[in-house]
N, C-alpha and C. Protein backbone atom coordinates (compact mmCIF):
# COMPACT_ATOMS: atom_id res chain seq x y z
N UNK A 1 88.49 6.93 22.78
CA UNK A 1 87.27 6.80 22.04
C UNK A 1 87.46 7.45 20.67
N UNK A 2 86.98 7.08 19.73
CA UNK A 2 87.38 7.12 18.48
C UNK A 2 85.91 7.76 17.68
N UNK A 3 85.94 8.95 17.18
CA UNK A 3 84.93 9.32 16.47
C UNK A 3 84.75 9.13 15.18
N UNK A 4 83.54 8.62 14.92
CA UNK A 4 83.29 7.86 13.72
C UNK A 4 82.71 9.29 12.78
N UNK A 5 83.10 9.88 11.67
CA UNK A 5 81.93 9.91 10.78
C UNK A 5 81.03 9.44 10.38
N UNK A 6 79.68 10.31 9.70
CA UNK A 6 78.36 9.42 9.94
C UNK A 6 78.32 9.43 8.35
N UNK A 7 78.08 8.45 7.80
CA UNK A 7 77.62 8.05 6.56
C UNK A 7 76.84 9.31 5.52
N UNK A 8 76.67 8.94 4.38
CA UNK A 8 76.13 10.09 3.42
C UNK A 8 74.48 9.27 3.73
N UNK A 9 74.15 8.33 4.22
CA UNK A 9 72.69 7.97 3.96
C UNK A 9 72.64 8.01 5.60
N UNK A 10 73.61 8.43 6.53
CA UNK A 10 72.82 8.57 7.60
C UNK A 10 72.89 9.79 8.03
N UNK A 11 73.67 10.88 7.26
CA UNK A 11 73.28 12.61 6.88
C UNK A 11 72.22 12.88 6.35
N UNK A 12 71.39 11.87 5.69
CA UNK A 12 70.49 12.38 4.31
C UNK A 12 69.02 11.94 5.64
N UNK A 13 69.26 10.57 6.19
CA UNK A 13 68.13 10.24 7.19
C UNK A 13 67.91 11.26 8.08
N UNK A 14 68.85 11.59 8.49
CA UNK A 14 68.88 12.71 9.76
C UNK A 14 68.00 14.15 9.07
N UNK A 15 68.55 14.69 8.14
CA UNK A 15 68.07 16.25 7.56
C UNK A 15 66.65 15.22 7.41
N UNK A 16 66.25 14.00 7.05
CA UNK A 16 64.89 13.70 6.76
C UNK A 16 64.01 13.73 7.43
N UNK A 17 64.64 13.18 9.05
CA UNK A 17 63.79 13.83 10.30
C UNK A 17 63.72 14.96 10.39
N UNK A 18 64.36 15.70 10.43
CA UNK A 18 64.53 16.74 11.02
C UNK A 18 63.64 17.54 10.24
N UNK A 19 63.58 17.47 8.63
CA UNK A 19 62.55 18.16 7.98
C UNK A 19 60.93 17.66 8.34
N UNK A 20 60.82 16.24 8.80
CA UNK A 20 59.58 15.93 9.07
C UNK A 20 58.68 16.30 10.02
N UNK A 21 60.01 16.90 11.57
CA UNK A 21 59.65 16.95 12.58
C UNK A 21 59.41 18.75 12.65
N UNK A 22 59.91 19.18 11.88
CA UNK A 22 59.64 20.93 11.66
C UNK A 22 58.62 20.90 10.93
N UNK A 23 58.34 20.20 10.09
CA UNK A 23 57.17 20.08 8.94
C UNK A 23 56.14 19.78 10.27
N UNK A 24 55.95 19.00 11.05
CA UNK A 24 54.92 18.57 11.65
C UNK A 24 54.75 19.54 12.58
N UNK A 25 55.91 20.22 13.20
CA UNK A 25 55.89 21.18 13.68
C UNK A 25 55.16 22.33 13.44
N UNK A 26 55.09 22.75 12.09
CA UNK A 26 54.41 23.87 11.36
C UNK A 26 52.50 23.22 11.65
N UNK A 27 52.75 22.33 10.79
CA UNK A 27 51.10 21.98 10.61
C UNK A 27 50.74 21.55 11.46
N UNK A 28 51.44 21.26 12.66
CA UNK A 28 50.62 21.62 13.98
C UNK A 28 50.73 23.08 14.76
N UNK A 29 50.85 23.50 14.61
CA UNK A 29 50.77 24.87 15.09
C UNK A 29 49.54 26.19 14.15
N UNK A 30 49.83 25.65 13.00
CA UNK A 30 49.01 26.15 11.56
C UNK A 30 47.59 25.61 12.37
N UNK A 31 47.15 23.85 12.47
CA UNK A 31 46.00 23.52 12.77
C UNK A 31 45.29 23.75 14.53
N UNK A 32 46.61 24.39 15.77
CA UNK A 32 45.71 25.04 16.31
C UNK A 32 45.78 26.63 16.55
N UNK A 33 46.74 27.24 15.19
CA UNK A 33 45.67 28.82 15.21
C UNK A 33 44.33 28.55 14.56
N UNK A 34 43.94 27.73 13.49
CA UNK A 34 42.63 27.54 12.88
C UNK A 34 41.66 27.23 14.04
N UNK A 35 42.23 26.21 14.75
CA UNK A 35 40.99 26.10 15.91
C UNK A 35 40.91 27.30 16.64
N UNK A 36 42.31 27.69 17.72
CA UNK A 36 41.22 29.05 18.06
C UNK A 36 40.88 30.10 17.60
N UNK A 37 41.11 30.52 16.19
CA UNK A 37 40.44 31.26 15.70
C UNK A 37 38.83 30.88 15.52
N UNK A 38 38.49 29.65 15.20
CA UNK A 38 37.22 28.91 15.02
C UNK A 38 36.41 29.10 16.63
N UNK A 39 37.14 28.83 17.33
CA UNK A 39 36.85 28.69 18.79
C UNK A 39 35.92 30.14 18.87
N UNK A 40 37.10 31.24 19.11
CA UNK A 40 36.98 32.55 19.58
C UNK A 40 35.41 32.93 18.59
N UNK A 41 35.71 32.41 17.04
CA UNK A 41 34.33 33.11 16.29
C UNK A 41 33.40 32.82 16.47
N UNK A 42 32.90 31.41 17.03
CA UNK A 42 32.09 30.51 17.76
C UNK A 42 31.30 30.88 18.81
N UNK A 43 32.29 31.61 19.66
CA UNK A 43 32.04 31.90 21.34
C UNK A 43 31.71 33.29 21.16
N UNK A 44 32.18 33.90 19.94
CA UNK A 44 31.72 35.93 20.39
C UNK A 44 30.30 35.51 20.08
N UNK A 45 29.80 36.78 21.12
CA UNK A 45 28.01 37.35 20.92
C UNK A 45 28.50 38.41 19.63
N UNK A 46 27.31 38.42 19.02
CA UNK A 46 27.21 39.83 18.11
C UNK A 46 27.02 40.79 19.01
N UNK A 47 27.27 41.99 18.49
CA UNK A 47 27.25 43.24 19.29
C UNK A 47 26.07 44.02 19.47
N UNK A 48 25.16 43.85 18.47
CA UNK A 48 23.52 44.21 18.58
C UNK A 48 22.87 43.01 18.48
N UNK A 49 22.28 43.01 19.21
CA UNK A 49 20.85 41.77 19.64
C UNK A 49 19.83 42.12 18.49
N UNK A 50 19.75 42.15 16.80
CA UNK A 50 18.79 42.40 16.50
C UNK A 50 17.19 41.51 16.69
N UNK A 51 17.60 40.45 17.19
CA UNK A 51 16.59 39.30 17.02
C UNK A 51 15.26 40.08 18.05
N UNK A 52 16.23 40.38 19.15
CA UNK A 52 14.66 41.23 19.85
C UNK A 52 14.21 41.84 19.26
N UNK A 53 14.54 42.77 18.36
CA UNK A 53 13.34 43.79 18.11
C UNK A 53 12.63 43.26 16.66
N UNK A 54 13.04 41.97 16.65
CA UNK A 54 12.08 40.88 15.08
C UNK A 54 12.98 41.79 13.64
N UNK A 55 13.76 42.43 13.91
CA UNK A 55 14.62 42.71 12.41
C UNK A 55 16.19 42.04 12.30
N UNK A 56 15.83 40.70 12.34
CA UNK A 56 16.69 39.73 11.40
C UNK A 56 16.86 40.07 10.38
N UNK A 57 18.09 40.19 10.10
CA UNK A 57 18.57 40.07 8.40
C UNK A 57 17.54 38.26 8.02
N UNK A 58 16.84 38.11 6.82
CA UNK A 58 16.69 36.82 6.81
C UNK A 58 16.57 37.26 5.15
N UNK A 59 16.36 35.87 4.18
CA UNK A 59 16.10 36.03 3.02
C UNK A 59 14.66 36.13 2.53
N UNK A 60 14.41 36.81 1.68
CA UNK A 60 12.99 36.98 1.38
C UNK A 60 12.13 35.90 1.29
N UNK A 61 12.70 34.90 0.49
CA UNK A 61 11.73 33.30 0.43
C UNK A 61 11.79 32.66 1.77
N UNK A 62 12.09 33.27 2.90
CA UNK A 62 11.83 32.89 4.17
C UNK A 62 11.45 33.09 5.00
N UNK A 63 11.27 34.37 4.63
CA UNK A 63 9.50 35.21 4.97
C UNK A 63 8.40 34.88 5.01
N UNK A 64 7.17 34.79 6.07
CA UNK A 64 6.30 34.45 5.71
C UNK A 64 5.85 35.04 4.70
N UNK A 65 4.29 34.36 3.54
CA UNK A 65 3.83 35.02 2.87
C UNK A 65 2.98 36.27 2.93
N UNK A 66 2.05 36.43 4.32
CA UNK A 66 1.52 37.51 4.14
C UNK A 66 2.50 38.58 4.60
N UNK A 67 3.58 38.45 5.23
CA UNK A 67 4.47 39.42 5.84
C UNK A 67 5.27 40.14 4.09
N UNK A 68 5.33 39.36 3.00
CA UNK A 68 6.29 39.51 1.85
C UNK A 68 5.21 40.55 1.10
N UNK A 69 3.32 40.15 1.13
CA UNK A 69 3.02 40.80 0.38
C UNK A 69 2.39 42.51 1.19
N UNK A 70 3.02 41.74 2.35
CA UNK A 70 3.04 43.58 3.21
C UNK A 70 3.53 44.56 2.43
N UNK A 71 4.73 44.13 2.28
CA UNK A 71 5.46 45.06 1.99
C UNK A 71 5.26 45.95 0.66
N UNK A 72 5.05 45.32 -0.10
CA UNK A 72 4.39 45.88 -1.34
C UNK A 72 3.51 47.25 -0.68
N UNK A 73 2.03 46.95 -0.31
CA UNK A 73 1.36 48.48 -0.08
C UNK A 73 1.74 48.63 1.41
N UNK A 74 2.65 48.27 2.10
CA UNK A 74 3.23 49.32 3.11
C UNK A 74 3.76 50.46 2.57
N UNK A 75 4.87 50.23 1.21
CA UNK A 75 5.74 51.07 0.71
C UNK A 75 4.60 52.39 -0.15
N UNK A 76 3.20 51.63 -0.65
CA UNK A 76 2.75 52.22 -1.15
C UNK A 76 2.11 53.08 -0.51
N UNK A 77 1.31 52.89 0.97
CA UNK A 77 1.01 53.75 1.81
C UNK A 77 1.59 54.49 1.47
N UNK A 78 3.01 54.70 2.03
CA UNK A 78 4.09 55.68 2.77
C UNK A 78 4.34 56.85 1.41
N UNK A 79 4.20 55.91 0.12
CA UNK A 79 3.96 57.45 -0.76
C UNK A 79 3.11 57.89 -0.93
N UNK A 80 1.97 57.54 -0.77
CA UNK A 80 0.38 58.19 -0.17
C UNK A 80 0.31 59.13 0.86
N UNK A 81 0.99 58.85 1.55
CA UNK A 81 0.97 59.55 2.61
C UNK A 81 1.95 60.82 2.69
N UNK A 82 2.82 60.72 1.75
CA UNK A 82 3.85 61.58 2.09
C UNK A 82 3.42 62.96 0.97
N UNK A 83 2.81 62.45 -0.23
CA UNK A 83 2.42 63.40 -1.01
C UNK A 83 1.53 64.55 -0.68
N UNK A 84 1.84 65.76 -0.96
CA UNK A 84 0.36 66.79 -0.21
C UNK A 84 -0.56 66.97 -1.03
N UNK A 85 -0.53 66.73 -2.67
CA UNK A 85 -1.64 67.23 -3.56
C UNK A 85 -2.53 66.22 -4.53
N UNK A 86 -2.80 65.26 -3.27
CA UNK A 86 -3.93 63.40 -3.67
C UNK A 86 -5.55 64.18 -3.03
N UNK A 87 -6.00 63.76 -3.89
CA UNK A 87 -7.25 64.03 -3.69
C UNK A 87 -8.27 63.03 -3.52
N UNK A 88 -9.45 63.21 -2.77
CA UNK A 88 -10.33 62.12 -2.65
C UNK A 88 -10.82 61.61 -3.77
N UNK A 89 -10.76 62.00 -4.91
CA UNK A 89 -11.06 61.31 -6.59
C UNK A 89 -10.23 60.69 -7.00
N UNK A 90 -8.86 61.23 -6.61
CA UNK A 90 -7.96 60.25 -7.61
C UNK A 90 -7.70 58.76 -6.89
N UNK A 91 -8.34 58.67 -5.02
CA UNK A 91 -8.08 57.34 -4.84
C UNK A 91 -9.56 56.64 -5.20
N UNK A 92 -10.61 56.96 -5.87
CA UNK A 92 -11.96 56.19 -6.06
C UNK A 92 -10.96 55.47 -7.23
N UNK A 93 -11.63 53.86 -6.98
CA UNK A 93 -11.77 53.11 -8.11
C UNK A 93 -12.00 53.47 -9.37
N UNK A 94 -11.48 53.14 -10.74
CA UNK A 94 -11.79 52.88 -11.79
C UNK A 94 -12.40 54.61 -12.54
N UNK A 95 -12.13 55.29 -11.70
CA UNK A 95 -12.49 56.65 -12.14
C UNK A 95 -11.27 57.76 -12.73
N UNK A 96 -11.58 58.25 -13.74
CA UNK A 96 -9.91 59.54 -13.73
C UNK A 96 -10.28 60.64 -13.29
N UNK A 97 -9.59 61.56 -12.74
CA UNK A 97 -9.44 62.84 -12.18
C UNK A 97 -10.17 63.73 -13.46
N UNK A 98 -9.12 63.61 -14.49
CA UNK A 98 -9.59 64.50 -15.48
C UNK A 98 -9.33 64.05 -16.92
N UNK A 99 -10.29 63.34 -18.13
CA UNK A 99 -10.03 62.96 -19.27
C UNK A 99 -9.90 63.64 -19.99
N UNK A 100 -9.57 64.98 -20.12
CA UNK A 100 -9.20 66.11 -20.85
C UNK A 100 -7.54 66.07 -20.86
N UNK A 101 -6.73 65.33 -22.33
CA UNK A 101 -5.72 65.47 -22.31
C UNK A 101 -4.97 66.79 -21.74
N UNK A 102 -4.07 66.87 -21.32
CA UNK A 102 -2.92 68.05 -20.98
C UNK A 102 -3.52 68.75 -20.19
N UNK A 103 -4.82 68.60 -19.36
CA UNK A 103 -5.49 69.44 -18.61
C UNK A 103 -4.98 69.24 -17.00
N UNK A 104 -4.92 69.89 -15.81
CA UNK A 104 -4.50 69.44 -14.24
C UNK A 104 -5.64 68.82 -14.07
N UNK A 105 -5.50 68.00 -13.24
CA UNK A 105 -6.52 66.73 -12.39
C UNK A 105 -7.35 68.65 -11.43
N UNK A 106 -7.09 69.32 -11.07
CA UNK A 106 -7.45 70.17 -10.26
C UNK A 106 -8.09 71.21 -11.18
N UNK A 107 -8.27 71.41 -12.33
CA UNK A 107 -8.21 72.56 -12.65
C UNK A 107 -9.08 71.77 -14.45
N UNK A 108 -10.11 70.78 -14.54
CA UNK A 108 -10.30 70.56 -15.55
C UNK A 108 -11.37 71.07 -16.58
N UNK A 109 -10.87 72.46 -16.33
CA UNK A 109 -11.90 73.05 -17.33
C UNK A 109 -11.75 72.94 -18.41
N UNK A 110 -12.57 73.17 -19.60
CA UNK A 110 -11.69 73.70 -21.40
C UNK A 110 -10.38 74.81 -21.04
N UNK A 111 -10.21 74.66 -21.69
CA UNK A 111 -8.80 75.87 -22.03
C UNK A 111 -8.04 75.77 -21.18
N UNK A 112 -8.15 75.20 -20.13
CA UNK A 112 -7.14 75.41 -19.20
C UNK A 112 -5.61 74.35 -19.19
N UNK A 113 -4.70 74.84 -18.80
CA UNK A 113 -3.62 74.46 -19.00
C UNK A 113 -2.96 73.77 -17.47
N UNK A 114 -1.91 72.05 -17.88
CA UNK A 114 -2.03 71.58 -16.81
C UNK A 114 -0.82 72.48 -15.99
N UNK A 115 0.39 73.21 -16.84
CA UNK A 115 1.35 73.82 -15.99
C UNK A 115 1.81 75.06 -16.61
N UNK A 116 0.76 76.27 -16.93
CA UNK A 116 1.07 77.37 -17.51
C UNK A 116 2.34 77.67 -17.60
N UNK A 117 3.15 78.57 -18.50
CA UNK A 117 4.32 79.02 -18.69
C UNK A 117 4.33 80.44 -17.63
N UNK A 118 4.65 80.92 -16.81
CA UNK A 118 4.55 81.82 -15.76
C UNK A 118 5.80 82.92 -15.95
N UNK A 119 6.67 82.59 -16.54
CA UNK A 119 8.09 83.35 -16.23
C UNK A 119 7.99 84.79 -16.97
N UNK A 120 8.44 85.80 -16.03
CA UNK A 120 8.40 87.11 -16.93
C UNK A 120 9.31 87.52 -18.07
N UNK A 121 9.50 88.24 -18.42
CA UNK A 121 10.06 88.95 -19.77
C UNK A 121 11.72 89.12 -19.15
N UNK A 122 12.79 88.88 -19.62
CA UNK A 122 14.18 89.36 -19.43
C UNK A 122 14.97 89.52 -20.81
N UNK A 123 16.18 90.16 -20.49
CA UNK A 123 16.98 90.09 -22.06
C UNK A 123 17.63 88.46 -21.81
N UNK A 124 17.10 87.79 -21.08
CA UNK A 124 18.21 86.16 -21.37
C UNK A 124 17.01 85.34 -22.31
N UNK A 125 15.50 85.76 -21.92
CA UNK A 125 14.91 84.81 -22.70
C UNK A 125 14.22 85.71 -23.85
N UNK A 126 15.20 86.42 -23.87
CA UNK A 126 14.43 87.45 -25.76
C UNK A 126 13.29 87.96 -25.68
N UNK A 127 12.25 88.18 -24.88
CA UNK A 127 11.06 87.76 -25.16
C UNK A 127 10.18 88.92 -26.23
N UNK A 128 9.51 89.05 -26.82
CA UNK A 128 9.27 90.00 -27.93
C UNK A 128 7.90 90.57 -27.34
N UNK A 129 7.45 91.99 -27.15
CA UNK A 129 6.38 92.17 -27.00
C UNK A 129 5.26 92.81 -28.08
């Protein structure tokens, strides 16, 4: 039996399969890590259930409307509430505490001052007697 060498165009066909069939090789293997990666992200649960307790991440224009303009004096409550020195005058309507420029809402007499200077005498602030 007599061995033939194989031609320069049937060396060149051959590396042509052979690159096609590794090539196909790749991009099939490439297209099913994409699927089960797709698969697996598909199939996980999230790890907190927020939906029960109604705090969805969602976008604001998908909010109902009276729930959007809650929020506005909810927030405002909560600094109402948190402050200690609101008085029953300063929440009346259309009224001011005190129209005496530079005067305290608490304290609106003449002469009186809204945040006296209090600090005593030291050699850091010079003070001259």
């Amino acid at each position: 039996m007599i061995f033939q060498q194989p031609s320069k165009t049937e060396k060149k066909e051959e590396n042509n399969l052979n690159k096609q069939t590794s090539m196909a090789n790749t991009y099939s293997w490439l297209f099913l890590a994409i699927c089960a990666t797709l698969l697996l992200l598909l199939s996980s649960s999230p790890t907190a259930d927020a939906g029960a307790l109604g705090m969805e991440m969602t976008w604001i224009p998908s909010m109902p409307m009276e729930e959007e303009f809650q929020l506005d004096s909810e927030i405002s409550r909560r600094i109402l509430a948190t402050t200690k020195y609101i008085s029953y005058g300063a929440l009346q309507r259309n009224t001011v505490p005190c129209s005496r420029r530079g005067a305290s809402y608490y304290n609106c007499q003449p002469g009186a001052q809204a945040n006296p200077y209090s600090r005593g005498c030291s050699a850091i602030t010079r003070c001259r007697s």
